[in-house]
PDB file of N, CA and C in Angstrom:
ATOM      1  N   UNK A   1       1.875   9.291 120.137  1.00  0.00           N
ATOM      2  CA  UNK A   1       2.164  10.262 121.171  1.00  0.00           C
ATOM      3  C   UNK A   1       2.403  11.617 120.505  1.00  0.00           C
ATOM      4  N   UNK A   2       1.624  12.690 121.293  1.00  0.00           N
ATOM      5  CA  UNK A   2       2.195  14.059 120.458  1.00  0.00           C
ATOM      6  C   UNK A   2       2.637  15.174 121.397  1.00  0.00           C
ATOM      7  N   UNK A   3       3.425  15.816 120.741  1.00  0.00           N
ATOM      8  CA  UNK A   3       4.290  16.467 122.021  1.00  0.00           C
ATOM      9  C   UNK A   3       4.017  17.973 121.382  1.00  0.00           C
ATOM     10  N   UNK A   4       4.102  18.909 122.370  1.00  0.00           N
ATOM     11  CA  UNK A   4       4.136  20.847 122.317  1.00  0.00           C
ATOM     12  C   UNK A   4       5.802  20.983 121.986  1.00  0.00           C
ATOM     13  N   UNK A   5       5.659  21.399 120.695  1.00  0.00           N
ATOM     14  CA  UNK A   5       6.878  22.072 120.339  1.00  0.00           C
ATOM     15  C   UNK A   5       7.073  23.553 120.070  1.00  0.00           C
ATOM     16  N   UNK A   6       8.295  24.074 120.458  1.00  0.00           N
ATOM     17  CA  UNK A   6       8.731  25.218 120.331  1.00  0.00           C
ATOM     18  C   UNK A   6       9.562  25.750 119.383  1.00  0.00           C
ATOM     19  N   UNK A   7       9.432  26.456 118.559  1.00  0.00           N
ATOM     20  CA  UNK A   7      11.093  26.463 117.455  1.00  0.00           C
ATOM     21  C   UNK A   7      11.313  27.971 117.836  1.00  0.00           C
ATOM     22  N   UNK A   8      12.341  27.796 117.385  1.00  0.00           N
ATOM     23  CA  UNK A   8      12.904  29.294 117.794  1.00  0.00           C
ATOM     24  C   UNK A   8      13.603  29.778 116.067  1.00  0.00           C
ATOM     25  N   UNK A   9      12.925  30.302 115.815  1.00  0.00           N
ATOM     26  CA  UNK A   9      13.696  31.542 114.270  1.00  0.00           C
ATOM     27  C   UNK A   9      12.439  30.688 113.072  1.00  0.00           C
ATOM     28  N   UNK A  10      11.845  32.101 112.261  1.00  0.00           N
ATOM     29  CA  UNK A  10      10.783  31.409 111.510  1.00  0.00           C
ATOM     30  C   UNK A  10      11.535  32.149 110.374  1.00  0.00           C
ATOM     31  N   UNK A  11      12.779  31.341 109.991  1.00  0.00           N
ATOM     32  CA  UNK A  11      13.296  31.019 108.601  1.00  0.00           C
ATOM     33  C   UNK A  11      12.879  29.962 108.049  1.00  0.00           C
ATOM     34  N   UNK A  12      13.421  29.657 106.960  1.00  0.00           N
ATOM     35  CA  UNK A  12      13.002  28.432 105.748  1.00  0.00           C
ATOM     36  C   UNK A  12      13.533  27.647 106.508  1.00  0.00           C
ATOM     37  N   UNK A  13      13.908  27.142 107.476  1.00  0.00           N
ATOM     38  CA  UNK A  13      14.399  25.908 108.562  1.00  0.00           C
ATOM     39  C   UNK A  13      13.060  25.731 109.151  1.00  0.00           C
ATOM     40  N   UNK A  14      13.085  26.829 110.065  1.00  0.00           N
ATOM     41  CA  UNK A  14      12.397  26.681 111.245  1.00  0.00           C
ATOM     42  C   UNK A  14      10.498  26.521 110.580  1.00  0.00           C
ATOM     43  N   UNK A  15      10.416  27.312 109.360  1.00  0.00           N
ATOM     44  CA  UNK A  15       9.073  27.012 109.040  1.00  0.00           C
ATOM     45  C   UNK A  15       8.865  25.911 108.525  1.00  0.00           C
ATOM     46  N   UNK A  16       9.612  25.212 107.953  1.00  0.00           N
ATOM     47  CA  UNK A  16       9.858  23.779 106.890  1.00  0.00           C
ATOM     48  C   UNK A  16       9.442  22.962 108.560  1.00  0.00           C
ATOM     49  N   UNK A  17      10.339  22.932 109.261  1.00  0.00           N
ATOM     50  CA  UNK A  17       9.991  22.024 110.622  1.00  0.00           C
ATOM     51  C   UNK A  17       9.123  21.712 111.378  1.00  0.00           C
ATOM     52  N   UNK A  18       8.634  22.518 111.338  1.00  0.00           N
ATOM     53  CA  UNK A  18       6.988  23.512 111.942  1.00  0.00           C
ATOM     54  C   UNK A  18       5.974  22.478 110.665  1.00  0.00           C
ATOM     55  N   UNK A  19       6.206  22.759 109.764  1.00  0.00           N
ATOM     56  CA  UNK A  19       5.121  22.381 108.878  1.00  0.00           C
ATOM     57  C   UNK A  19       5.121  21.164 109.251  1.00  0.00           C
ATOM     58  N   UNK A  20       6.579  20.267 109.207  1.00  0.00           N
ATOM     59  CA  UNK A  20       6.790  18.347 108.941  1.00  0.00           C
ATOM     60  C   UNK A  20       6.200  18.003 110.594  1.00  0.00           C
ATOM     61  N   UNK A  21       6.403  18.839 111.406  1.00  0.00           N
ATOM     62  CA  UNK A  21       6.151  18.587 112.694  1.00  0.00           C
ATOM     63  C   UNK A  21       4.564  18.608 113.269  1.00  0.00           C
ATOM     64  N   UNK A  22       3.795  19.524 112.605  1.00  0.00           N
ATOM     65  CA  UNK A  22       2.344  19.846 112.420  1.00  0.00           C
ATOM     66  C   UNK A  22       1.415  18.903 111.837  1.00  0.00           C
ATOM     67  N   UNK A  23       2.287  18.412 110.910  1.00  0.00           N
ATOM     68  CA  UNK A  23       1.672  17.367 109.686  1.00  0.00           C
ATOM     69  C   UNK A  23       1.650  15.771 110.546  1.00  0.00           C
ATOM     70  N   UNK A  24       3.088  15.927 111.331  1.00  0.00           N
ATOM     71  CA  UNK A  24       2.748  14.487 112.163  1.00  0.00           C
ATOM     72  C   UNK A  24       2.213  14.030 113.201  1.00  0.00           C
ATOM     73  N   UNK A  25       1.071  15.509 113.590  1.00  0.00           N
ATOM     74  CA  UNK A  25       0.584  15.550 114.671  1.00  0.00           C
ATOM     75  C   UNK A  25       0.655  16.243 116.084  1.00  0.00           C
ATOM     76  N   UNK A  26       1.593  16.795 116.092  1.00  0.00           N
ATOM     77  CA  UNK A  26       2.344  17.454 116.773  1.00  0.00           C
ATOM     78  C   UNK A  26       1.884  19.006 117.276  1.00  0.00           C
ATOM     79  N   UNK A  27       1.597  19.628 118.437  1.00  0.00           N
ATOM     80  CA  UNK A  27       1.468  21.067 118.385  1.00  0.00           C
ATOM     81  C   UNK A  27       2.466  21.781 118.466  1.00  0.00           C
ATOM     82  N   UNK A  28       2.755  22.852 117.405  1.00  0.00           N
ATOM     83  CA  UNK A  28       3.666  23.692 117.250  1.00  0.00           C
ATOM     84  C   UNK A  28       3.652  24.827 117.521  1.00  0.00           C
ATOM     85  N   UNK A  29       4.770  25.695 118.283  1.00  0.00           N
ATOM     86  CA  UNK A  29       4.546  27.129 118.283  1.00  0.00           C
ATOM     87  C   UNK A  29       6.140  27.715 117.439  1.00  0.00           C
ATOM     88  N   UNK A  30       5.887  28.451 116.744  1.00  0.00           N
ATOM     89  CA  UNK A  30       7.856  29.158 116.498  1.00  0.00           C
ATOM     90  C   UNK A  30       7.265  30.976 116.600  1.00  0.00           C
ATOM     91  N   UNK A  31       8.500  30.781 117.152  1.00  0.00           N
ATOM     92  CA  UNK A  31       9.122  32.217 117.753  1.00  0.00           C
ATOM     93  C   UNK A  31      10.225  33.008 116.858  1.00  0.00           C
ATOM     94  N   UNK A  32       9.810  34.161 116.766  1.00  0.00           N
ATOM     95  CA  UNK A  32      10.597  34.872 115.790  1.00  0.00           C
ATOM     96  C   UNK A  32      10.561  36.109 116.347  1.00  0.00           C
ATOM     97  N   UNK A  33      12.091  36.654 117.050  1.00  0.00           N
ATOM     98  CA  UNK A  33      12.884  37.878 117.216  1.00  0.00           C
ATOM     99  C   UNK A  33      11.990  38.958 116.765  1.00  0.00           C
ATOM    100  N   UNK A  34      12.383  38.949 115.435  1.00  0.00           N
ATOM    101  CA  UNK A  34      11.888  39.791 114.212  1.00  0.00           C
ATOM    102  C   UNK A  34      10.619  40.624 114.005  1.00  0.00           C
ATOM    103  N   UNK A  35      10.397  41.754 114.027  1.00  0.00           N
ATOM    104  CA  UNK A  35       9.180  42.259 114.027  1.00  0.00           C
ATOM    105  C   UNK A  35       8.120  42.306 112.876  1.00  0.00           C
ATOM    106  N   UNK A  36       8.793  41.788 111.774  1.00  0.00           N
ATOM    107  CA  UNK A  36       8.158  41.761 110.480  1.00  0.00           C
ATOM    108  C   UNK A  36       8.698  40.179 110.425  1.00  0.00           C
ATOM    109  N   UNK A  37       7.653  39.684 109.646  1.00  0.00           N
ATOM    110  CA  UNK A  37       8.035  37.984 109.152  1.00  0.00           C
ATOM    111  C   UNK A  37       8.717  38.428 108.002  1.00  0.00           C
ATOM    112  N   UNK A  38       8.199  38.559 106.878  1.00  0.00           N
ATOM    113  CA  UNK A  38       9.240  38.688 105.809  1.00  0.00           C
ATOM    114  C   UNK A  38       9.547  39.918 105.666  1.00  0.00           C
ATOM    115  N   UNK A  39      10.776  40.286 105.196  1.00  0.00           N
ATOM    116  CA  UNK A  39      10.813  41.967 105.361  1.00  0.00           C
ATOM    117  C   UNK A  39      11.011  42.029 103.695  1.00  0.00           C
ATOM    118  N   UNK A  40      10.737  43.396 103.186  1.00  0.00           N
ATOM    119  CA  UNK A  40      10.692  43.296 102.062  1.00  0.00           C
ATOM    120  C   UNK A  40      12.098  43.562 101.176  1.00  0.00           C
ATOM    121  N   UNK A  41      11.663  42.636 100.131  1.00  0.00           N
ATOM    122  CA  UNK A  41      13.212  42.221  99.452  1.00  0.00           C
ATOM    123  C   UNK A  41      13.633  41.356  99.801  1.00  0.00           C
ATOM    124  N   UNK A  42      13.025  40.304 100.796  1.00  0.00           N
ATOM    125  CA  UNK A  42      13.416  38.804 100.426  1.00  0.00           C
ATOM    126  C   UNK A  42      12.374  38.119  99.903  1.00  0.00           C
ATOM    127  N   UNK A  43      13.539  37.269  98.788  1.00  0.00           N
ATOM    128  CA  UNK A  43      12.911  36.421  98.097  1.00  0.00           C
ATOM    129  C   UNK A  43      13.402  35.235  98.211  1.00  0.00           C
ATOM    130  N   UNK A  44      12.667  34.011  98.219  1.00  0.00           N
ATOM    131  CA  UNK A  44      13.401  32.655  98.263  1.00  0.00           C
ATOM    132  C   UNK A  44      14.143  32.223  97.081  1.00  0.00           C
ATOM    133  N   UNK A  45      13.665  32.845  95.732  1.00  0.00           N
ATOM    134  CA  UNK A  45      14.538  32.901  94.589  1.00  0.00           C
ATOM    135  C   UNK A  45      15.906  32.597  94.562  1.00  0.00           C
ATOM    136  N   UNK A  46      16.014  34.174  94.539  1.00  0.00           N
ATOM    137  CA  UNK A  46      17.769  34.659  94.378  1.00  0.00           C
ATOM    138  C   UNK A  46      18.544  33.791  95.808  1.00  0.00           C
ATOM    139  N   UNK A  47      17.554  33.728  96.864  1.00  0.00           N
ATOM    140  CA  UNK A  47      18.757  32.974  97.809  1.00  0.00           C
ATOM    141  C   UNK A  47      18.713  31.587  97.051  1.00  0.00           C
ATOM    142  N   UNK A  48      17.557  30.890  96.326  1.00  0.00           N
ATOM    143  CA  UNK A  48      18.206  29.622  96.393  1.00  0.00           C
ATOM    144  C   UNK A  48      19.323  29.630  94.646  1.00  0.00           C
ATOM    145  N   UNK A  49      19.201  30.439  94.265  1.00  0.00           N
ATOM    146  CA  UNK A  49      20.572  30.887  92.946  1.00  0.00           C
ATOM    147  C   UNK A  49      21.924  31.191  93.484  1.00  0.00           C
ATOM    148  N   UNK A  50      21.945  31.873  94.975  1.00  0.00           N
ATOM    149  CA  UNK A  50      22.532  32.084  95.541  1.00  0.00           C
ATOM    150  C   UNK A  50      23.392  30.805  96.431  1.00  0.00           C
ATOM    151  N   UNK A  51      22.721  29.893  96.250  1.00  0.00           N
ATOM    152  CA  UNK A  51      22.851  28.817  96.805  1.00  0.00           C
ATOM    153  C   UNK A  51      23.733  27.971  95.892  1.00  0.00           C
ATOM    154  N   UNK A  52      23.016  27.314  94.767  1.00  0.00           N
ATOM    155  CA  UNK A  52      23.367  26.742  93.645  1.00  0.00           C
ATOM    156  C   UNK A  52      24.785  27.727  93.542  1.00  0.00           C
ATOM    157  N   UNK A  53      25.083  28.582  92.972  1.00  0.00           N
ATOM    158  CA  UNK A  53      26.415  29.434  92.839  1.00  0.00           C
ATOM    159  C   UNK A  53      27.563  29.250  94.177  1.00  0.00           C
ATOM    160  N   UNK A  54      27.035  29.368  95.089  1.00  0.00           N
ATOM    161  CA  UNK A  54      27.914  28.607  95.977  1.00  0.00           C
ATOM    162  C   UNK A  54      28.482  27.223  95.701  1.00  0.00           C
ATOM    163  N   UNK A  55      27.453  26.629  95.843  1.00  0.00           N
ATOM    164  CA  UNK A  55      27.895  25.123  95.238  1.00  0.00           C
ATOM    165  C   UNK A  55      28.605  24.777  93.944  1.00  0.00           C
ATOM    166  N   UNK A  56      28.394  25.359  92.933  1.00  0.00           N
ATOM    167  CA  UNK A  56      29.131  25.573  91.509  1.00  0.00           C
ATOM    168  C   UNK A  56      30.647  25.694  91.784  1.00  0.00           C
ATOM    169  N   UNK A  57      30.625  26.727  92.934  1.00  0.00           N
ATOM    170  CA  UNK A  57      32.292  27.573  93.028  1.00  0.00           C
ATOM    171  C   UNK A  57      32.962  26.945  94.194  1.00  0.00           C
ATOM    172  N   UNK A  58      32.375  25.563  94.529  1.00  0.00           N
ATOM    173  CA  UNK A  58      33.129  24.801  95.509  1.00  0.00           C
ATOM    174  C   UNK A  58      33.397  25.598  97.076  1.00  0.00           C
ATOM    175  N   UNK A  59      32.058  26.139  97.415  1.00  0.00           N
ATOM    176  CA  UNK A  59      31.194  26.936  98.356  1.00  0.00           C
ATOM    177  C   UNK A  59      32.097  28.057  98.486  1.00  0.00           C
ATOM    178  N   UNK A  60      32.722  28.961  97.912  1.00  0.00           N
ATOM    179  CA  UNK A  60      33.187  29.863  97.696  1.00  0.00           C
ATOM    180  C   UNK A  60      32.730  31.068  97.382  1.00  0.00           C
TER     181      UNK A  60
END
């Protein structure tokens, strides 16, 4: 069975979901506020260092 899905915010969530959801057959649409998809100066990098350092400092 495949169902029309909607996501709402095309962050690293909502695109990761989109993809697993696409892949299982599924039609996808996501919706994003935002007038630019990536705006410049993000990088998935530094957020995921940014991440790890959280976790290091006992999410602090």
């Amino acid at each position: 069975m495949s169902f029309k899905i909607a996501i709402l915010g095309a962050g690293i969530g909502g695109l990761s979901a989109a993809i697993a959801l696409q892949r299982a057959g599924h039609e996808v649409v996501v919706y994003e506020q935002s007038r630019q998809f990536l705006r410049q100066n993000h990088n998935f990098v530094p957020l995921r260092e940014r991440i790890g350092e959280r976790v290091n400092n006992g999410g602090q």
